[in-house]
PDB file of N, CA and C in Angstrom:
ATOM      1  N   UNK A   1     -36.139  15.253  20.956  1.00  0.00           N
ATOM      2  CA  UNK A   1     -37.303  15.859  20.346  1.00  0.00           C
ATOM      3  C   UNK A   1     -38.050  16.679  21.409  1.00  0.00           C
ATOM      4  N   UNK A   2     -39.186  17.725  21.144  1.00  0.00           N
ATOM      5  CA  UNK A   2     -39.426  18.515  21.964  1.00  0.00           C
ATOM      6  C   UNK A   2     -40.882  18.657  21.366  1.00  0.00           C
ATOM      7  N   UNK A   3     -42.093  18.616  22.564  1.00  0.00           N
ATOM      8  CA  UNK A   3     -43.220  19.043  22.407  1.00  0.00           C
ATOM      9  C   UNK A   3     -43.529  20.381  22.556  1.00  0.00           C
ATOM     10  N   UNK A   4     -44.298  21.146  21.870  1.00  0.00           N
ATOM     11  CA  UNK A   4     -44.525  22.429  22.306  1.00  0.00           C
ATOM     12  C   UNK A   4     -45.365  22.466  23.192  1.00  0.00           C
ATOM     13  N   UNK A   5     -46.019  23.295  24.445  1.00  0.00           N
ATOM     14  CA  UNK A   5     -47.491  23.521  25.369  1.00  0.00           C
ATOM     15  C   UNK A   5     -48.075  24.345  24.894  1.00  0.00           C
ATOM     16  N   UNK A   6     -49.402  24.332  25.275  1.00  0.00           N
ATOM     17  CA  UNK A   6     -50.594  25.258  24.696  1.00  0.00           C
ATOM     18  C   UNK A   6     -49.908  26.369  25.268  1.00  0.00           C
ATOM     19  N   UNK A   7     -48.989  26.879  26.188  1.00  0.00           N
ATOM     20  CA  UNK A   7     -48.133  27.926  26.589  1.00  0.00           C
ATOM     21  C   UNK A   7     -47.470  28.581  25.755  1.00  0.00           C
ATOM     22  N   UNK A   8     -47.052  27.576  24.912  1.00  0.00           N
ATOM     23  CA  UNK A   8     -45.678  28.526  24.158  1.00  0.00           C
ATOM     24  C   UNK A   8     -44.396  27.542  24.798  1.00  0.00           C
ATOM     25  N   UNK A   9     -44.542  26.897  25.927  1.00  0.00           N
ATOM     26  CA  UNK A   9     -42.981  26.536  26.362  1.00  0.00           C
ATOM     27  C   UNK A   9     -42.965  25.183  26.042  1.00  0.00           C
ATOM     28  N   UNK A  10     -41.800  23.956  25.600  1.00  0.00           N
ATOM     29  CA  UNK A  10     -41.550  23.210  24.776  1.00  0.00           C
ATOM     30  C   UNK A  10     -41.045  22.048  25.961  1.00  0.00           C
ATOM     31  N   UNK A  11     -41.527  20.897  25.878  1.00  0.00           N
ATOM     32  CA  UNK A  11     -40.898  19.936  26.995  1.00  0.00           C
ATOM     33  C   UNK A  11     -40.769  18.713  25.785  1.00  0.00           C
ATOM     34  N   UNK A  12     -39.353  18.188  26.296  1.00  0.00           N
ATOM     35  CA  UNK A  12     -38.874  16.996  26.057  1.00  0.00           C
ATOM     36  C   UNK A  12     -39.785  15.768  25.643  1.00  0.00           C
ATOM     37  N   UNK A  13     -39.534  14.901  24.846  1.00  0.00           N
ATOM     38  CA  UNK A  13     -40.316  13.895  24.363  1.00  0.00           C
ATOM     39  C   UNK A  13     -39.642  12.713  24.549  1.00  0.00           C
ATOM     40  N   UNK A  14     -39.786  11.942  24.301  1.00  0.00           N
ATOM     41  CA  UNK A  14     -38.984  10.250  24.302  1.00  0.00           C
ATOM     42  C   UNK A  14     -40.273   9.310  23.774  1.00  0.00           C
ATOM     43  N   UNK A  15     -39.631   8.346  22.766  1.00  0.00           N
ATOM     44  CA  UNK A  15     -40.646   7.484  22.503  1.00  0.00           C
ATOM     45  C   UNK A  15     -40.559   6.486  23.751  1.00  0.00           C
ATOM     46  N   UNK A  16     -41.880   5.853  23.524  1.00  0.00           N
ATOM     47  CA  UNK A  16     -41.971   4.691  24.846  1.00  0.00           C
ATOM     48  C   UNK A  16     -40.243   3.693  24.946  1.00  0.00           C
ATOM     49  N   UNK A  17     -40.511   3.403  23.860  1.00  0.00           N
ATOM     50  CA  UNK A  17     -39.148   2.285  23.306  1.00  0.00           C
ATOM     51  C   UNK A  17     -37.834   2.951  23.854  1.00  0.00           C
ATOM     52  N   UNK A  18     -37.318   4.285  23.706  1.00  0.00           N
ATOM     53  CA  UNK A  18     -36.450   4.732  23.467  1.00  0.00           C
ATOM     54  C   UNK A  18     -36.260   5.243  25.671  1.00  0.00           C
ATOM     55  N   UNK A  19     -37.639   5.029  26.296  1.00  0.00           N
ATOM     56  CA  UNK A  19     -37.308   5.506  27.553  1.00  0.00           C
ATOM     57  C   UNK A  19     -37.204   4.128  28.071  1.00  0.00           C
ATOM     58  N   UNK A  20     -37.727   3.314  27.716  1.00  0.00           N
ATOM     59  CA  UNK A  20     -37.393   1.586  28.276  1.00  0.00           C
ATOM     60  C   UNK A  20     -35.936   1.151  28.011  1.00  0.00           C
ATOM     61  N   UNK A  21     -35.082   1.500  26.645  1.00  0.00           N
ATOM     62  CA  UNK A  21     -34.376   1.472  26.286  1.00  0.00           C
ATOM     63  C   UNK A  21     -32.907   2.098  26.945  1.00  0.00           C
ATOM     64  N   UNK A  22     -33.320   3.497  27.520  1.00  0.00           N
ATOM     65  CA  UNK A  22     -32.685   4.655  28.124  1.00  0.00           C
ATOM     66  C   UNK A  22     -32.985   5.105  29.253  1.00  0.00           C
ATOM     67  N   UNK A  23     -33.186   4.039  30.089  1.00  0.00           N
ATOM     68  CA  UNK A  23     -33.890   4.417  31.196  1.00  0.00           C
ATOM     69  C   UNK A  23     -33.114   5.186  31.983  1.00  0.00           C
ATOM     70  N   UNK A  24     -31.838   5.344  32.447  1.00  0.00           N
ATOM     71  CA  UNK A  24     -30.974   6.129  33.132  1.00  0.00           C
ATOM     72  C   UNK A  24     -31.395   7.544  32.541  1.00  0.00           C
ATOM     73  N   UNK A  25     -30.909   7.705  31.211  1.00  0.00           N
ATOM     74  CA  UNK A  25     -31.300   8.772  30.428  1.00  0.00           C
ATOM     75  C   UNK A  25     -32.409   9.254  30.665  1.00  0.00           C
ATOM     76  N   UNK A  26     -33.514   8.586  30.496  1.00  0.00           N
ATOM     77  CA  UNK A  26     -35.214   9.527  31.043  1.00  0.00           C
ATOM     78  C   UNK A  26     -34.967  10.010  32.616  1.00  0.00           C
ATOM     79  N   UNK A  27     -34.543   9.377  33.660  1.00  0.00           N
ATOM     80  CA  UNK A  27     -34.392   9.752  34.841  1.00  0.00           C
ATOM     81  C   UNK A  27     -33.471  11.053  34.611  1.00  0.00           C
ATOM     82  N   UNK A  28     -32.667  10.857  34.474  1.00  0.00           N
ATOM     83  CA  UNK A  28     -31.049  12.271  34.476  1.00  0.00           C
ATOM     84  C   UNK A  28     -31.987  13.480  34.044  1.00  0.00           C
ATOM     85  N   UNK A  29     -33.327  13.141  32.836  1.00  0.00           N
ATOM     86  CA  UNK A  29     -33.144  13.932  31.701  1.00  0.00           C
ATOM     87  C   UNK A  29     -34.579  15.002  32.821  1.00  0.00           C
ATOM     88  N   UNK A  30     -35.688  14.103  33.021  1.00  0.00           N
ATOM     89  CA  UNK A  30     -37.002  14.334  34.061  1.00  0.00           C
ATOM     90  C   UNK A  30     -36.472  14.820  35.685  1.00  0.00           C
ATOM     91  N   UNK A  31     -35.190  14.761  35.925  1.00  0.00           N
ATOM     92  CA  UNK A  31     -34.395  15.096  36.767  1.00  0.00           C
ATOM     93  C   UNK A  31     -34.708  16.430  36.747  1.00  0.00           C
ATOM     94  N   UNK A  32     -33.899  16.898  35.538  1.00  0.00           N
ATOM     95  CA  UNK A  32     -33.946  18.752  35.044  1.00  0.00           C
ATOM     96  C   UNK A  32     -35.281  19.566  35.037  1.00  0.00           C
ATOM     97  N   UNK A  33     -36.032  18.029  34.269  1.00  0.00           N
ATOM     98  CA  UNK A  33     -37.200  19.247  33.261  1.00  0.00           C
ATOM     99  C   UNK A  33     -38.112  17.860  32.792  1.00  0.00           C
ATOM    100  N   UNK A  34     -39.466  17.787  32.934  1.00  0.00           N
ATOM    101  CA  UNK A  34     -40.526  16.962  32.941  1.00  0.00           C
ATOM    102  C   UNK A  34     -40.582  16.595  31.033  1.00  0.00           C
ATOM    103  N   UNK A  35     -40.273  15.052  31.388  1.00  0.00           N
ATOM    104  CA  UNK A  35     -40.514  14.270  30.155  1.00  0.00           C
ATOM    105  C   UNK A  35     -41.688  13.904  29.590  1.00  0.00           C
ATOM    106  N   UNK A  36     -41.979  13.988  28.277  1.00  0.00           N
ATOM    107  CA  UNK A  36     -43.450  13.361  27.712  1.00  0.00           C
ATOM    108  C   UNK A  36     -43.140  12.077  26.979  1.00  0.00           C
ATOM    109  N   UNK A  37     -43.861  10.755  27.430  1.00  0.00           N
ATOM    110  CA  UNK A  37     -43.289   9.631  26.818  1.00  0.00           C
ATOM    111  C   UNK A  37     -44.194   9.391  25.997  1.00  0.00           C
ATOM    112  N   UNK A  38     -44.510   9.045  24.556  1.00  0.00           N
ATOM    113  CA  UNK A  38     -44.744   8.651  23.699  1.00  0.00           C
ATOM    114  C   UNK A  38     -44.981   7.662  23.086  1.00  0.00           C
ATOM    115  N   UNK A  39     -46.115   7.113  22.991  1.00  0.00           N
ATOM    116  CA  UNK A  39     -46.657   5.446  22.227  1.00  0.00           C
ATOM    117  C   UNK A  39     -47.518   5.678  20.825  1.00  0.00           C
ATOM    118  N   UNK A  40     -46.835   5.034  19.810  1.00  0.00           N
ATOM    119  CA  UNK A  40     -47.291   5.527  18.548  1.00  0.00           C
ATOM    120  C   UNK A  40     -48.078   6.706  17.931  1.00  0.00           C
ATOM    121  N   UNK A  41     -46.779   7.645  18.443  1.00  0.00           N
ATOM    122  CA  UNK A  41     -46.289   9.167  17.838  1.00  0.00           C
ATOM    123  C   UNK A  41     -47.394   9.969  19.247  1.00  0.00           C
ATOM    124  N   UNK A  42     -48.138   9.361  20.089  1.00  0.00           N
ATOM    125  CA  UNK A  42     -49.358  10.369  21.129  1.00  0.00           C
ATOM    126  C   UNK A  42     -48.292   9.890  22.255  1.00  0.00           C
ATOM    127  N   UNK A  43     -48.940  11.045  23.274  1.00  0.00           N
ATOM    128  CA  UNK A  43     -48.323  11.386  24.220  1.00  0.00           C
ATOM    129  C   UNK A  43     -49.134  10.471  25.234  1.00  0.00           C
ATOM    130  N   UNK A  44     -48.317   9.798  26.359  1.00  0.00           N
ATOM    131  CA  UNK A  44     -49.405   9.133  27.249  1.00  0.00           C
ATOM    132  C   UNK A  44     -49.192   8.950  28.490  1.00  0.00           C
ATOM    133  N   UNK A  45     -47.761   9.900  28.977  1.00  0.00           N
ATOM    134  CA  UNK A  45     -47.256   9.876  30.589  1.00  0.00           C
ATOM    135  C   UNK A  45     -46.432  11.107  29.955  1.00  0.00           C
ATOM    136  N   UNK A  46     -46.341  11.828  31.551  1.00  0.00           N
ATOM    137  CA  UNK A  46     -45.243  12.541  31.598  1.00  0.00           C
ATOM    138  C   UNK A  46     -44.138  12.699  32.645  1.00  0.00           C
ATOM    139  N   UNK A  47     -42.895  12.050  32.813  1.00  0.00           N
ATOM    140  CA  UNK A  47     -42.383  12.092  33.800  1.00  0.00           C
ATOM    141  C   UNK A  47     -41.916  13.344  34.532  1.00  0.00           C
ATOM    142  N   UNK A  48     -41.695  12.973  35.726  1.00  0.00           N
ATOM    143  CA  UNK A  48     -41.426  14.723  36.391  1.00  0.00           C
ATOM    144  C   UNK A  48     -40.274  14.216  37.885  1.00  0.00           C
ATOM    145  N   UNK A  49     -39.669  14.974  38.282  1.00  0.00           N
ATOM    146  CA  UNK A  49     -38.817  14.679  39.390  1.00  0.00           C
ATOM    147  C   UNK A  49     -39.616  14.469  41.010  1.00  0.00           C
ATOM    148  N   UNK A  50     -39.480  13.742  41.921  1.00  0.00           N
ATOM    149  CA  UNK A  50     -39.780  13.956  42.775  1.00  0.00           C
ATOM    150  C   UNK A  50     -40.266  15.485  43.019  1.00  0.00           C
ATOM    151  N   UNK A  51     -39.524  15.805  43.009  1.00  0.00           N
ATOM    152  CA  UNK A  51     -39.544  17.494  43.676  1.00  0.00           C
ATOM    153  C   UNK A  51     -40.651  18.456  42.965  1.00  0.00           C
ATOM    154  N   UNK A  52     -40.710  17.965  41.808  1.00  0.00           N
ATOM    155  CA  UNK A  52     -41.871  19.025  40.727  1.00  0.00           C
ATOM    156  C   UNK A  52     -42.893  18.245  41.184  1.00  0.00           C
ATOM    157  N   UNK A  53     -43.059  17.050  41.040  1.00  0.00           N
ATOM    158  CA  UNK A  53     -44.773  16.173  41.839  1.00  0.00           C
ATOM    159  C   UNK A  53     -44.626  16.654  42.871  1.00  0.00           C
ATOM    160  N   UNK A  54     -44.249  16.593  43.953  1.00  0.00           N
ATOM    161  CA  UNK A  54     -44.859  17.260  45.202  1.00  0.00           C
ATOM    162  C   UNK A  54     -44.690  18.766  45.238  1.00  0.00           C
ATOM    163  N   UNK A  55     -43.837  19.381  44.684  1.00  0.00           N
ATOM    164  CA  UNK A  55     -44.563  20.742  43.972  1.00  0.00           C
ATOM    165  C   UNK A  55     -45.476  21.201  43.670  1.00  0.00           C
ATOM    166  N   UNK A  56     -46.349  20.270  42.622  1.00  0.00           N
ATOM    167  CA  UNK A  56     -47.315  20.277  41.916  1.00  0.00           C
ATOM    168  C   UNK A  56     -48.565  19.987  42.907  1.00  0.00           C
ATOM    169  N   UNK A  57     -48.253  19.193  43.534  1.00  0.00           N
ATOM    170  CA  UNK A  57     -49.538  18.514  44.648  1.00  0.00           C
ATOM    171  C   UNK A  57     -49.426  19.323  45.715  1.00  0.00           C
ATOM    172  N   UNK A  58     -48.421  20.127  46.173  1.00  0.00           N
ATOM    173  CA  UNK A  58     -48.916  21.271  46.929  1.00  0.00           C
ATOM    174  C   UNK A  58     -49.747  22.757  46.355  1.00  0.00           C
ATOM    175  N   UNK A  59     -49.622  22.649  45.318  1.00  0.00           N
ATOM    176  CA  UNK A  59     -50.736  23.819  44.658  1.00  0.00           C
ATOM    177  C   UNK A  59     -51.558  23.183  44.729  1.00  0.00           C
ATOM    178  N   UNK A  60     -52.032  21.993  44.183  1.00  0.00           N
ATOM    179  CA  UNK A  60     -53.253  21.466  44.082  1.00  0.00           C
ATOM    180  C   UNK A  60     -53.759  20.861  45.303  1.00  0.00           C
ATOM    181  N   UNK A  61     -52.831  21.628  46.453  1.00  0.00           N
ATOM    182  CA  UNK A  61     -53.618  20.834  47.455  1.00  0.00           C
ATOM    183  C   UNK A  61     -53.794  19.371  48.204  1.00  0.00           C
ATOM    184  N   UNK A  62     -52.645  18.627  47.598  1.00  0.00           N
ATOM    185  CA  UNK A  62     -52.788  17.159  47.631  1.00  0.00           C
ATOM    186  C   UNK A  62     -51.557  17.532  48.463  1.00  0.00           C
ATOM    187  N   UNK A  63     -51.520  17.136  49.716  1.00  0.00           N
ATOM    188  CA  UNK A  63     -49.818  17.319  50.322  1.00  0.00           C
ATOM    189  C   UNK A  63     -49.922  16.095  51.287  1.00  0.00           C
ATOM    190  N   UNK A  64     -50.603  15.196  51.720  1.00  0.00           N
ATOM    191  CA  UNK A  64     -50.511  13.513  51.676  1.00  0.00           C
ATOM    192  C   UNK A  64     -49.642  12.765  51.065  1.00  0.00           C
ATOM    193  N   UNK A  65     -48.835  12.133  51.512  1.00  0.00           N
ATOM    194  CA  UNK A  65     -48.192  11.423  50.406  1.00  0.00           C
ATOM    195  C   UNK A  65     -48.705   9.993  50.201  1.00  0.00           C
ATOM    196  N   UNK A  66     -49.386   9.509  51.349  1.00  0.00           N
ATOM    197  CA  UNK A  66     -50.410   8.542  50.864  1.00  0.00           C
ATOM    198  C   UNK A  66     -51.246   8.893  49.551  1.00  0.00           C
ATOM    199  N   UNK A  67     -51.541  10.038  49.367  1.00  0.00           N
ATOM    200  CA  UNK A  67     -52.383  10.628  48.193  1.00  0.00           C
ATOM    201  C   UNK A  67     -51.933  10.889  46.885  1.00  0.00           C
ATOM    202  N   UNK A  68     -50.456  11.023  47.326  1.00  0.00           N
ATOM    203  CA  UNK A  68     -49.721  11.376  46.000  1.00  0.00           C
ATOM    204  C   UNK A  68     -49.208  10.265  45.337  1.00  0.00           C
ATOM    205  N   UNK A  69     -48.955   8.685  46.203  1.00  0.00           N
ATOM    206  CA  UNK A  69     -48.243   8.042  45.254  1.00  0.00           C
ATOM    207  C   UNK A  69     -46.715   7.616  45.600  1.00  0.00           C
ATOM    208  N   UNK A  70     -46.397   9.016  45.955  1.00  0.00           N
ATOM    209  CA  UNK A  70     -44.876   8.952  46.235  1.00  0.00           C
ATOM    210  C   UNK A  70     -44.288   7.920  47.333  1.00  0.00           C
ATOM    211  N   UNK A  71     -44.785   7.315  48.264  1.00  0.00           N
ATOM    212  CA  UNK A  71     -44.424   6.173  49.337  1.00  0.00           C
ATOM    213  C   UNK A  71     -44.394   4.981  49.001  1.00  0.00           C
ATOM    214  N   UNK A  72     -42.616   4.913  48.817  1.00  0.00           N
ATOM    215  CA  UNK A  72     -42.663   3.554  48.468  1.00  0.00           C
ATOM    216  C   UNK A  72     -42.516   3.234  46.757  1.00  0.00           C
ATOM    217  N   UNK A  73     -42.557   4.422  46.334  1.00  0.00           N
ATOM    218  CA  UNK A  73     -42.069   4.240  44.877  1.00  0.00           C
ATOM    219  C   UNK A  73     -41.177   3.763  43.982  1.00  0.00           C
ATOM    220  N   UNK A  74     -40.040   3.602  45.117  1.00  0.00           N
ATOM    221  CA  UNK A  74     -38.812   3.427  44.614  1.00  0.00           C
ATOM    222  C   UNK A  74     -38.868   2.038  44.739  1.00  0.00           C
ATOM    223  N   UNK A  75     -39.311   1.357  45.488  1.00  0.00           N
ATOM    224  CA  UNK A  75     -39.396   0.091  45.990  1.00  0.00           C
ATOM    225  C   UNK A  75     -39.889  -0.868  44.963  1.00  0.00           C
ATOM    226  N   UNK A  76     -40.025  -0.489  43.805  1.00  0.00           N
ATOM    227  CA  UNK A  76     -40.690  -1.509  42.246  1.00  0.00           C
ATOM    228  C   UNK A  76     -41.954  -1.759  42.472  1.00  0.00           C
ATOM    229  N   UNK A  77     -42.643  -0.685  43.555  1.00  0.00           N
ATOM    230  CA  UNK A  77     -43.931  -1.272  43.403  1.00  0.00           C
ATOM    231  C   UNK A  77     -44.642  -1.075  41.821  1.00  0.00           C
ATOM    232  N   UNK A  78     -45.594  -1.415  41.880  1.00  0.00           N
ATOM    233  CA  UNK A  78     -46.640  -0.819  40.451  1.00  0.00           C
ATOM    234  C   UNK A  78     -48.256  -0.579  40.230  1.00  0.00           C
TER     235      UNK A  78
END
């Protein structure tokens, strides 16, 4: 399924269930192109690849990675 943006350009959806469910799948998929996960039919995360978050946090200026989150992520923290 596919959300449209106030842009015009359309990003991927997944219900919550279906990315808990598919978790390889949301990774492979947020790999390509930033996922919107979904909890009764609203949108409420959007996943994105390493590389597009610190992308993103270098426009905005955030280039810390203490700041971003990213340290240590992989590690199951939460």
């Amino acid at each position: 399924m596919d959300f449209q943006l106030a842009t015009g350009q359309t990003m991927k959806t997944m219900s919550a269930r279906d990315a808990k469910n598919g978790f390889g799948l949301l990774i492979d998929t947020a790999r390509a192109e930033p996922v919107l996960i979904e909890k009764h039919g609203r949108g409420v995360v959007v996943v994105v690849s390493v590389e597009e978050y610190e992308r993103l946090s270098v426009q905005s200026g955030r280039t810390d990675k203490r700041e971003t989150g990213t340290k240590g992520a992989s590690k199951g923290g939460r």
